[in-house]
C-alpha atoms as a PDB file:
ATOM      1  CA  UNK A   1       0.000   0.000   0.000  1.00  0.00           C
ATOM      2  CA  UNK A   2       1.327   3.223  -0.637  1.00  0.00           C
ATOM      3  CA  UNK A   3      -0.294   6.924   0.335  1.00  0.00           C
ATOM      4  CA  UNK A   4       0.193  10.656   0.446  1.00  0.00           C
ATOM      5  CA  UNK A   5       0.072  11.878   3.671  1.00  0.00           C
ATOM      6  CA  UNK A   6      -2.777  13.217   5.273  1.00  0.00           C
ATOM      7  CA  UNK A   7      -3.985  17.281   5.811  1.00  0.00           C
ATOM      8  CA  UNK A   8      -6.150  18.217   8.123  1.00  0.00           C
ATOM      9  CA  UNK A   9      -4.864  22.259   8.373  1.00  0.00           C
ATOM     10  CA  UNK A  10      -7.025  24.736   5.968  1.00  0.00           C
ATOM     11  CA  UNK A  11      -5.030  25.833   3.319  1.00  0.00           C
ATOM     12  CA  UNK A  12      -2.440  22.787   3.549  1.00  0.00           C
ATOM     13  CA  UNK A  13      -2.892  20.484   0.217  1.00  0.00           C
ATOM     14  CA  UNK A  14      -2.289  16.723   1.421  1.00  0.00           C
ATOM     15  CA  UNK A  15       0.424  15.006   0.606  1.00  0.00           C
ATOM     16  CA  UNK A  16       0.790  14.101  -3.680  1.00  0.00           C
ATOM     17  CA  UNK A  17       2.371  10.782  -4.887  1.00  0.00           C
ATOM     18  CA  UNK A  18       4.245  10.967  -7.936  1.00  0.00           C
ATOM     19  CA  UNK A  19       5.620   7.267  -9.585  1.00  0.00           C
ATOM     20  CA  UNK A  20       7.815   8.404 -12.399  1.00  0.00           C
ATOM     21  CA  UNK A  21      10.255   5.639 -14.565  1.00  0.00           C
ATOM     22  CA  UNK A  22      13.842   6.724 -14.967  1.00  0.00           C
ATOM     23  CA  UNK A  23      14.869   9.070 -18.078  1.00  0.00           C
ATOM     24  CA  UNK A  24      17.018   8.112 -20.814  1.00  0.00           C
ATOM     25  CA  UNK A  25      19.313  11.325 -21.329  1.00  0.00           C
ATOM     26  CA  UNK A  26      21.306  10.228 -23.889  1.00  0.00           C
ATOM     27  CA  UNK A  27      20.964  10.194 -27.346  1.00  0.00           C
ATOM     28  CA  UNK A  28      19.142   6.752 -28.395  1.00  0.00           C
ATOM     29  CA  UNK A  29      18.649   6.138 -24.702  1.00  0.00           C
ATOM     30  CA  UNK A  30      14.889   5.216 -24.128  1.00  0.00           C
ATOM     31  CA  UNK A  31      12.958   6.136 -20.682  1.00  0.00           C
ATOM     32  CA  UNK A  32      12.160   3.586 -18.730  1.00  0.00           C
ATOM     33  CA  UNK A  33       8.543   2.421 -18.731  1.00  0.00           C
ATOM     34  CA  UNK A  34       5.869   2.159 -15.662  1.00  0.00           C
ATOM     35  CA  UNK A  35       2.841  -0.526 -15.989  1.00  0.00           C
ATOM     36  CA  UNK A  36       0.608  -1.222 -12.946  1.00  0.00           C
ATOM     37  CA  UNK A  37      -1.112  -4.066 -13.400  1.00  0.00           C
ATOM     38  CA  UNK A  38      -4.181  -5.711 -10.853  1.00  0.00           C
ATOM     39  CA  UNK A  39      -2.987  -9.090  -9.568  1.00  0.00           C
ATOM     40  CA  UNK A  40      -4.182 -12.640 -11.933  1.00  0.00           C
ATOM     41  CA  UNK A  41      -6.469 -15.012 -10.509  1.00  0.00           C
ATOM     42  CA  UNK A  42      -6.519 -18.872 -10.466  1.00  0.00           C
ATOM     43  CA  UNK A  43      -9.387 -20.818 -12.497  1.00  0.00           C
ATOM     44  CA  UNK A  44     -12.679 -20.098 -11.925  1.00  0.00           C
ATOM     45  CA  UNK A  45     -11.381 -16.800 -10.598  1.00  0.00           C
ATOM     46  CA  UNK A  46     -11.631 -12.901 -11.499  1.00  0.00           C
ATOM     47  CA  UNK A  47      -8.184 -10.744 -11.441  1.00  0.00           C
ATOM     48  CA  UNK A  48      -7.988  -7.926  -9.470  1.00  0.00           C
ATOM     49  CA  UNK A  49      -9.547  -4.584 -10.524  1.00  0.00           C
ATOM     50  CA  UNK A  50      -7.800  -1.986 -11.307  1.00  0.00           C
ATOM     51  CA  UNK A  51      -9.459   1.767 -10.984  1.00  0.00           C
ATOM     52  CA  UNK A  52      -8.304   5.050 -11.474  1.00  0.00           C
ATOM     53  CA  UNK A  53      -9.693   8.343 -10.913  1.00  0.00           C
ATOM     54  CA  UNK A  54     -10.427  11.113  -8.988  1.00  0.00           C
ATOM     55  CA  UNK A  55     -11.961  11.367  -5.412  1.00  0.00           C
ATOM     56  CA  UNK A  56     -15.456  12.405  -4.606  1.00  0.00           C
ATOM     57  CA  UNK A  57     -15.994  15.869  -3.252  1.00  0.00           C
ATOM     58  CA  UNK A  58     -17.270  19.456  -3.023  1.00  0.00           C
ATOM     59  CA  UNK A  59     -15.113  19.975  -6.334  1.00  0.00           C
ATOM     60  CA  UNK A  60     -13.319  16.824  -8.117  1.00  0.00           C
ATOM     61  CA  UNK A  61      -9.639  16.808  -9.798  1.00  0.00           C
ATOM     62  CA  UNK A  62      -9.123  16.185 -13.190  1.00  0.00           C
ATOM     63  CA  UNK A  63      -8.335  12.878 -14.974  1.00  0.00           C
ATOM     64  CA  UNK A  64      -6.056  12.755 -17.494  1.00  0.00           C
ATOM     65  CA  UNK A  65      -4.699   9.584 -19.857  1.00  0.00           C
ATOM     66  CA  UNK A  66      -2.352  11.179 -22.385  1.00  0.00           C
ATOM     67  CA  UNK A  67       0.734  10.212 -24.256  1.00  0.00           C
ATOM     68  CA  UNK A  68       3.573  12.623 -24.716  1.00  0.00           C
ATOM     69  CA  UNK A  69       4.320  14.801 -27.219  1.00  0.00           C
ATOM     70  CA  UNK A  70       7.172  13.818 -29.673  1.00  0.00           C
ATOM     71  CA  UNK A  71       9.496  16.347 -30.684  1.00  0.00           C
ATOM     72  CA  UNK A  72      11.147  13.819 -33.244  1.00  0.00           C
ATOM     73  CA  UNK A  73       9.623  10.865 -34.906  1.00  0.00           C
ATOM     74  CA  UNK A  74       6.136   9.906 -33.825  1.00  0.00           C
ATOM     75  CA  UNK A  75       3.890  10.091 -30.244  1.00  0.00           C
ATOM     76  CA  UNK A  76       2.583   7.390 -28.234  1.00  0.00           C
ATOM     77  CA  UNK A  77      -0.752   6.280 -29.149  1.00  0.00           C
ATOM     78  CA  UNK A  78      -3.482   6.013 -26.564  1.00  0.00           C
ATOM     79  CA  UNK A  79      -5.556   3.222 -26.360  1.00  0.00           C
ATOM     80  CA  UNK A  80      -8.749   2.286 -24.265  1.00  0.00           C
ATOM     81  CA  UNK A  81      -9.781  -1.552 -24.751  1.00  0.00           C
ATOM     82  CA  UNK A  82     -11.443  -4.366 -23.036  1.00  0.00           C
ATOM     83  CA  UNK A  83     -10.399  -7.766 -22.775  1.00  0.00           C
ATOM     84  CA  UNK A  84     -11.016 -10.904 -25.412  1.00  0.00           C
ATOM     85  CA  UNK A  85     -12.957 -13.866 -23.660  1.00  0.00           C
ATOM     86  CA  UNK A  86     -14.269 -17.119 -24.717  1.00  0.00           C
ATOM     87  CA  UNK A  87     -17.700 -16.006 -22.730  1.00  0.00           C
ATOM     88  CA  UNK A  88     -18.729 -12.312 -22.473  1.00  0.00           C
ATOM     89  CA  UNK A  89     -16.039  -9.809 -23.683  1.00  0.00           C
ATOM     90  CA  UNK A  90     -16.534  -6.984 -21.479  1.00  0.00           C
ATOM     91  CA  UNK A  91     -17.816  -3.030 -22.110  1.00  0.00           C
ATOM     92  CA  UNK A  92     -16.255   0.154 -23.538  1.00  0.00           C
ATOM     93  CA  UNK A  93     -17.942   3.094 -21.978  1.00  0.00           C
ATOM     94  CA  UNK A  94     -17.376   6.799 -22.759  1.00  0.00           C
ATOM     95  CA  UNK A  95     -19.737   8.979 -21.090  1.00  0.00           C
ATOM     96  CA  UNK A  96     -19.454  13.163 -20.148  1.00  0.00           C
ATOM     97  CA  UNK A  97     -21.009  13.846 -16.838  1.00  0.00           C
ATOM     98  CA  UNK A  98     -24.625  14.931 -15.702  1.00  0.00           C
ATOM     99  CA  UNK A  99     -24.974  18.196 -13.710  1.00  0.00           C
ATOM    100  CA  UNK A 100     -28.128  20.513 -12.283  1.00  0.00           C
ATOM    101  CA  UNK A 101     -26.711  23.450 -14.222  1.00  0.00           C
ATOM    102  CA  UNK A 102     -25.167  22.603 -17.605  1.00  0.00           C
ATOM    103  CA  UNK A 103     -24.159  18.795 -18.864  1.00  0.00           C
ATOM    104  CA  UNK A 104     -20.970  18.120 -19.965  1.00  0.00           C
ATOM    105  CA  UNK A 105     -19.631  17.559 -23.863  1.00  0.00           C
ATOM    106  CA  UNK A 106     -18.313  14.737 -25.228  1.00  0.00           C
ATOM    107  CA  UNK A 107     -15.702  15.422 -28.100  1.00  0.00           C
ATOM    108  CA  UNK A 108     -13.894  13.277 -29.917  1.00  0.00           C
ATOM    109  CA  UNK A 109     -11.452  14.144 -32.281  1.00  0.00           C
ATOM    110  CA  UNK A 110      -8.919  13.122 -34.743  1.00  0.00           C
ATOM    111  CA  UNK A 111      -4.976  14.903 -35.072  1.00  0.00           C
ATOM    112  CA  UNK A 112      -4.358  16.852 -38.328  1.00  0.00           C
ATOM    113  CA  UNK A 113      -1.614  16.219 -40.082  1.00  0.00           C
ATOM    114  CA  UNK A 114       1.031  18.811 -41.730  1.00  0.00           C
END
């Protein structure tokens, strides 16, 4: 288990946790890679779940899934997929939140290219 530490002073953010991989600083040197991954199951079993997102609250952080930009060569794609199976595969869901006041957008777009 690993956690920020705790804030209970106005004004005083809690503490952050940053997991960053190593950086490869010379030329042809790639940065190192992070993967977090839930933990396999046995037969007849279901594998951990994995979540990630922001906490409830009076007003919510923002959550981001991005690959870098590329200043040479090409960027990182991004991709959101759920898993083969041999019964039900499961869901891909994409939804923009509700609100009292104003709903949010949903936009999905492609890159131009030069």
């Amino acid at each position: 288990s690993l956690a920020g530490g705790d804030s209970d002073a106005e004004g005083v953010p809690a503490g952050g946790i940053k997991v960053a991989a190593g950086t490869g600083t010379a030329d042809g040197v790639d940065g190192g890679s992070v993967q977090i991954l839930s933990g396999a199951a046995g037969a007849g079993a279901d594998s951990g779940l994995l979540v990630a997102g922001s906490a409830s609250g009076g007003a919510t952080g923002s959550v981001s899934l991005a690959s870098g930009s590329a200043s040479e060569s090409t960027s990182g794609s991004v991709s959101i997929t759920s898993g083969s199976s041999a019964g039900q595969a499961g869901s891909v869901v994409v939804s923009a939140g509700a609100s009292t006041t104003a709903g949010a957008a949903l936009q999905l777009s492609a890159g131009a290219s030069d």
